[in-house]
N, C-alpha and C. Protein backbone atom coordinates (compact mmCIF):
# COMPACT_ATOMS: atom_id res chain seq x y z
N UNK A 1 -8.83 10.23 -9.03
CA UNK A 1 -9.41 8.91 -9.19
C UNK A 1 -10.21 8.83 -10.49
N UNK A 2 -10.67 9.69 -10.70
CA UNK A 2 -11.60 9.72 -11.97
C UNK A 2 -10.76 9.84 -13.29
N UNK A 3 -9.41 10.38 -13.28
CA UNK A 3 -8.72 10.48 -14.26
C UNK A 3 -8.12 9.57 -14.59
N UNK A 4 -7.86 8.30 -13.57
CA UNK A 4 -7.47 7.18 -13.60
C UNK A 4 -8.29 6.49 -14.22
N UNK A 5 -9.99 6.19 -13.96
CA UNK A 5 -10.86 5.25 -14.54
C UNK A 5 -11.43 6.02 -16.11
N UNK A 6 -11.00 7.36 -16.47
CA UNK A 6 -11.05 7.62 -17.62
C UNK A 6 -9.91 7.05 -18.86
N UNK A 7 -8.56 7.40 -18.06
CA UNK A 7 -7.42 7.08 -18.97
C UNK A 7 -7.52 5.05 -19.20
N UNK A 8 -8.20 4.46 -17.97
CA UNK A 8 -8.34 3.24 -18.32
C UNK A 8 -9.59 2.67 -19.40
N UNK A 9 -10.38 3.69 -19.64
CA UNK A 9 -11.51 3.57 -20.86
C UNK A 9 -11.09 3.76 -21.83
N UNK A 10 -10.37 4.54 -21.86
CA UNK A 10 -10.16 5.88 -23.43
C UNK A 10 -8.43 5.34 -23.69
N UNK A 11 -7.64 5.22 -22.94
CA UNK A 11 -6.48 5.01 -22.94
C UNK A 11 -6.38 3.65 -23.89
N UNK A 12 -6.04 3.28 -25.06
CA UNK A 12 -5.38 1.86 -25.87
C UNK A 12 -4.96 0.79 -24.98
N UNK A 13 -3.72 1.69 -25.00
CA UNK A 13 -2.52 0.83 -24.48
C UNK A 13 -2.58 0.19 -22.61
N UNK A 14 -3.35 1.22 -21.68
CA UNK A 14 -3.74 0.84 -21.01
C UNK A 14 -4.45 0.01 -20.29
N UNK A 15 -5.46 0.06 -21.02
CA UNK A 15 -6.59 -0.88 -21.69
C UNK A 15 -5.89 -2.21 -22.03
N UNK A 16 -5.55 -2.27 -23.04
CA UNK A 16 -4.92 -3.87 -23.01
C UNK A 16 -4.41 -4.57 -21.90
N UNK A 17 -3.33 -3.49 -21.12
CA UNK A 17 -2.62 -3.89 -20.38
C UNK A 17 -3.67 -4.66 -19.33
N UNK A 18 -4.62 -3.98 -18.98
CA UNK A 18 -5.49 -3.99 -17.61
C UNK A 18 -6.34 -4.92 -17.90
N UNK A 19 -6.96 -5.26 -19.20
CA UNK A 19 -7.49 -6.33 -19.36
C UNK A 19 -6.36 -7.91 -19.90
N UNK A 20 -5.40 -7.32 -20.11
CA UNK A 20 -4.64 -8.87 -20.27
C UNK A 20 -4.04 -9.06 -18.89
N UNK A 21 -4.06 -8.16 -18.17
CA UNK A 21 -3.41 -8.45 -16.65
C UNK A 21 -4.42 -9.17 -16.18
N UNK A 22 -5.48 -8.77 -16.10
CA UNK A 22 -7.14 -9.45 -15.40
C UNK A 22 -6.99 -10.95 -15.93
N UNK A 23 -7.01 -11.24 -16.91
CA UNK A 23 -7.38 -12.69 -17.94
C UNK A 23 -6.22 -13.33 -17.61
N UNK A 24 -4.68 -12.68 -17.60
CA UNK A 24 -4.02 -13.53 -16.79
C UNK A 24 -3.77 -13.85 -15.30
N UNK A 25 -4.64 -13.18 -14.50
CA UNK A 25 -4.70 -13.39 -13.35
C UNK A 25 -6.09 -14.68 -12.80
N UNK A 26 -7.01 -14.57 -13.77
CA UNK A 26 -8.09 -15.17 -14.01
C UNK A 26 -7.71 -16.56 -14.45
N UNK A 27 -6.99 -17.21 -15.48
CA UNK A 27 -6.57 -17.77 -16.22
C UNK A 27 -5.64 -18.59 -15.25
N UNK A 28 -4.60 -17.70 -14.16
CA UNK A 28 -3.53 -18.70 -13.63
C UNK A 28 -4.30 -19.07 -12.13
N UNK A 29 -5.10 -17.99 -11.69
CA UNK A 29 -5.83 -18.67 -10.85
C UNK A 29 -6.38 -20.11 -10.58
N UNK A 30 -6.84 -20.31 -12.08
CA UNK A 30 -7.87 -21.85 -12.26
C UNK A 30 -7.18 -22.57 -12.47
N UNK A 31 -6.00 -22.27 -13.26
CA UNK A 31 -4.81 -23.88 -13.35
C UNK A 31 -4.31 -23.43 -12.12
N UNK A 32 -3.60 -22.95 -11.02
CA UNK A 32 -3.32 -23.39 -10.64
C UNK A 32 -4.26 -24.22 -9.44
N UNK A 33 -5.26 -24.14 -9.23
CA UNK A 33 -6.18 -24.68 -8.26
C UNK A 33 -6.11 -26.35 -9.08
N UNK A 34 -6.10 -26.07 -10.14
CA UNK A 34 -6.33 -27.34 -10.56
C UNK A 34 -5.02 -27.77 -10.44
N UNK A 35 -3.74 -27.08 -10.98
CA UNK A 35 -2.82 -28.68 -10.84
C UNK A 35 -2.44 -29.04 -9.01
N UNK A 36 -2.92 -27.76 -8.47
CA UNK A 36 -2.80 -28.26 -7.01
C UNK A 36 -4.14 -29.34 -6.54
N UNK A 37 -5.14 -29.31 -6.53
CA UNK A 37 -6.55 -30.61 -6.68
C UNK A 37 -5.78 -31.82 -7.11
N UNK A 38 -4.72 -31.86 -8.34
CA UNK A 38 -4.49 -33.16 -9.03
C UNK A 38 -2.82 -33.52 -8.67
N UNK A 39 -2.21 -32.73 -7.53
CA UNK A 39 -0.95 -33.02 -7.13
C UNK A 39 -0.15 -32.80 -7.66
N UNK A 40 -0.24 -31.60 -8.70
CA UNK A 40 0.90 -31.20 -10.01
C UNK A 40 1.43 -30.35 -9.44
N UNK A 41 1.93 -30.09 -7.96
CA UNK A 41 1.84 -28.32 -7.96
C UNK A 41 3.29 -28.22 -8.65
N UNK A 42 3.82 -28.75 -8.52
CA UNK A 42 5.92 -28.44 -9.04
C UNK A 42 6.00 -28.68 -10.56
N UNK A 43 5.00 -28.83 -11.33
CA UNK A 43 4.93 -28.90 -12.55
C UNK A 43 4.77 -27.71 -13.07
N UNK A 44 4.33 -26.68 -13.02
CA UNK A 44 4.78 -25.49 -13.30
C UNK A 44 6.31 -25.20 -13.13
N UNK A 45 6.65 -25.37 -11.91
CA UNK A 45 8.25 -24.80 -11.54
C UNK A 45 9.36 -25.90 -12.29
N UNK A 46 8.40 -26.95 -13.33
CA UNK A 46 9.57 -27.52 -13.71
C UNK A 46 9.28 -27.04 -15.47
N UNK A 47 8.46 -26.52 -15.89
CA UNK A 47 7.92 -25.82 -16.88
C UNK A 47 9.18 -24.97 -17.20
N UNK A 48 8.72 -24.32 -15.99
CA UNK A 48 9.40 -22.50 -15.88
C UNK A 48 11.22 -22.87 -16.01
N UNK A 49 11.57 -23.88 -15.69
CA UNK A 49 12.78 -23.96 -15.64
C UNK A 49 13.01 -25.27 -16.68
N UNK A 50 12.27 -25.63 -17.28
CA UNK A 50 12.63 -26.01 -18.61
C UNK A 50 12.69 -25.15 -19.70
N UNK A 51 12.05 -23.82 -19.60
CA UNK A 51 12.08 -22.90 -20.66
C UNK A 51 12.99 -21.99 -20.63
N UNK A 52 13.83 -21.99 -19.28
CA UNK A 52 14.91 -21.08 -19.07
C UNK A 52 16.03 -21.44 -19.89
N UNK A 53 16.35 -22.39 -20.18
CA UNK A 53 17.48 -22.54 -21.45
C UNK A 53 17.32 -21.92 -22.69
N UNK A 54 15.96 -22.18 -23.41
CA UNK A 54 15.44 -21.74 -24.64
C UNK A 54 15.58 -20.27 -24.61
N UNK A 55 14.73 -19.48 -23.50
CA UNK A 55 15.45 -18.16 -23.46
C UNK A 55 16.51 -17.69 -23.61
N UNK A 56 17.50 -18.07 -23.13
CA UNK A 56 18.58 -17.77 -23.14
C UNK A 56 19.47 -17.86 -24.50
N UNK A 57 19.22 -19.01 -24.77
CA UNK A 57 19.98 -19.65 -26.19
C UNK A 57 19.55 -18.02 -27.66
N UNK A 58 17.55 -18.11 -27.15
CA UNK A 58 17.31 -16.97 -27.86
C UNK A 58 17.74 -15.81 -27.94
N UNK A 59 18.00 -15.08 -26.87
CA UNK A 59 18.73 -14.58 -26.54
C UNK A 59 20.32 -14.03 -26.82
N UNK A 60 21.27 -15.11 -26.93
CA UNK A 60 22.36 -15.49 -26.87
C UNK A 60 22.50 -15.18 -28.55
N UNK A 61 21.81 -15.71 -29.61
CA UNK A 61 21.53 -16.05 -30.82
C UNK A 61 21.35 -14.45 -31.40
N UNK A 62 20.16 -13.88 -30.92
CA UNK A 62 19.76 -12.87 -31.30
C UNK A 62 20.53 -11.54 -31.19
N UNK A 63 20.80 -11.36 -29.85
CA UNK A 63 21.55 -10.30 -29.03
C UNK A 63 20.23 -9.24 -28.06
N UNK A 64 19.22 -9.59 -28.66
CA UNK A 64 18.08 -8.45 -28.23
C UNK A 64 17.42 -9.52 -27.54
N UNK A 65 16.37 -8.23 -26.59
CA UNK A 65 15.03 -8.68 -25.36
C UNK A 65 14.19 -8.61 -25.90
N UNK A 66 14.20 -8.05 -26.85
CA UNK A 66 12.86 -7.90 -27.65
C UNK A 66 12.61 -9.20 -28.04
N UNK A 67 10.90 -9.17 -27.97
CA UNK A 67 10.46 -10.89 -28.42
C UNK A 67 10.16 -10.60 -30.14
């Protein structure tokens, strides 16, 4: 356990990870409370599947996953 909360201090790459995981968990928490409060909730799921073409096309264009 302790080698875990060391490699998450000292560790870079870890580190980012664990704090951009937090901020996006933080972050989607509050929109989504909010677009659910204001009756948006399917506005995300029409987001998410408006951007699924663009991926793809990128994708398709490029040949790579890499962003």
């Amino acid at each position: 356990m302790a080698q875990l909360f060391s490699d998450l201090i000292f560790d870079y790459t870890l580190r980012n990870v664990a704090l951009g995981s937090a901020l996006l968990g933080i972050v989607s928490g509050v929109l989504g409370c909010f677009a659910v409060l204001r009756r948006q909730g399917l506005l995300g799921d029409a987001l998410a599947h408006a951007a699924l073409p663009g991926i793809c096309l990128a994708y398709l264009l490029t040949g790579s996953k890499a962003p």
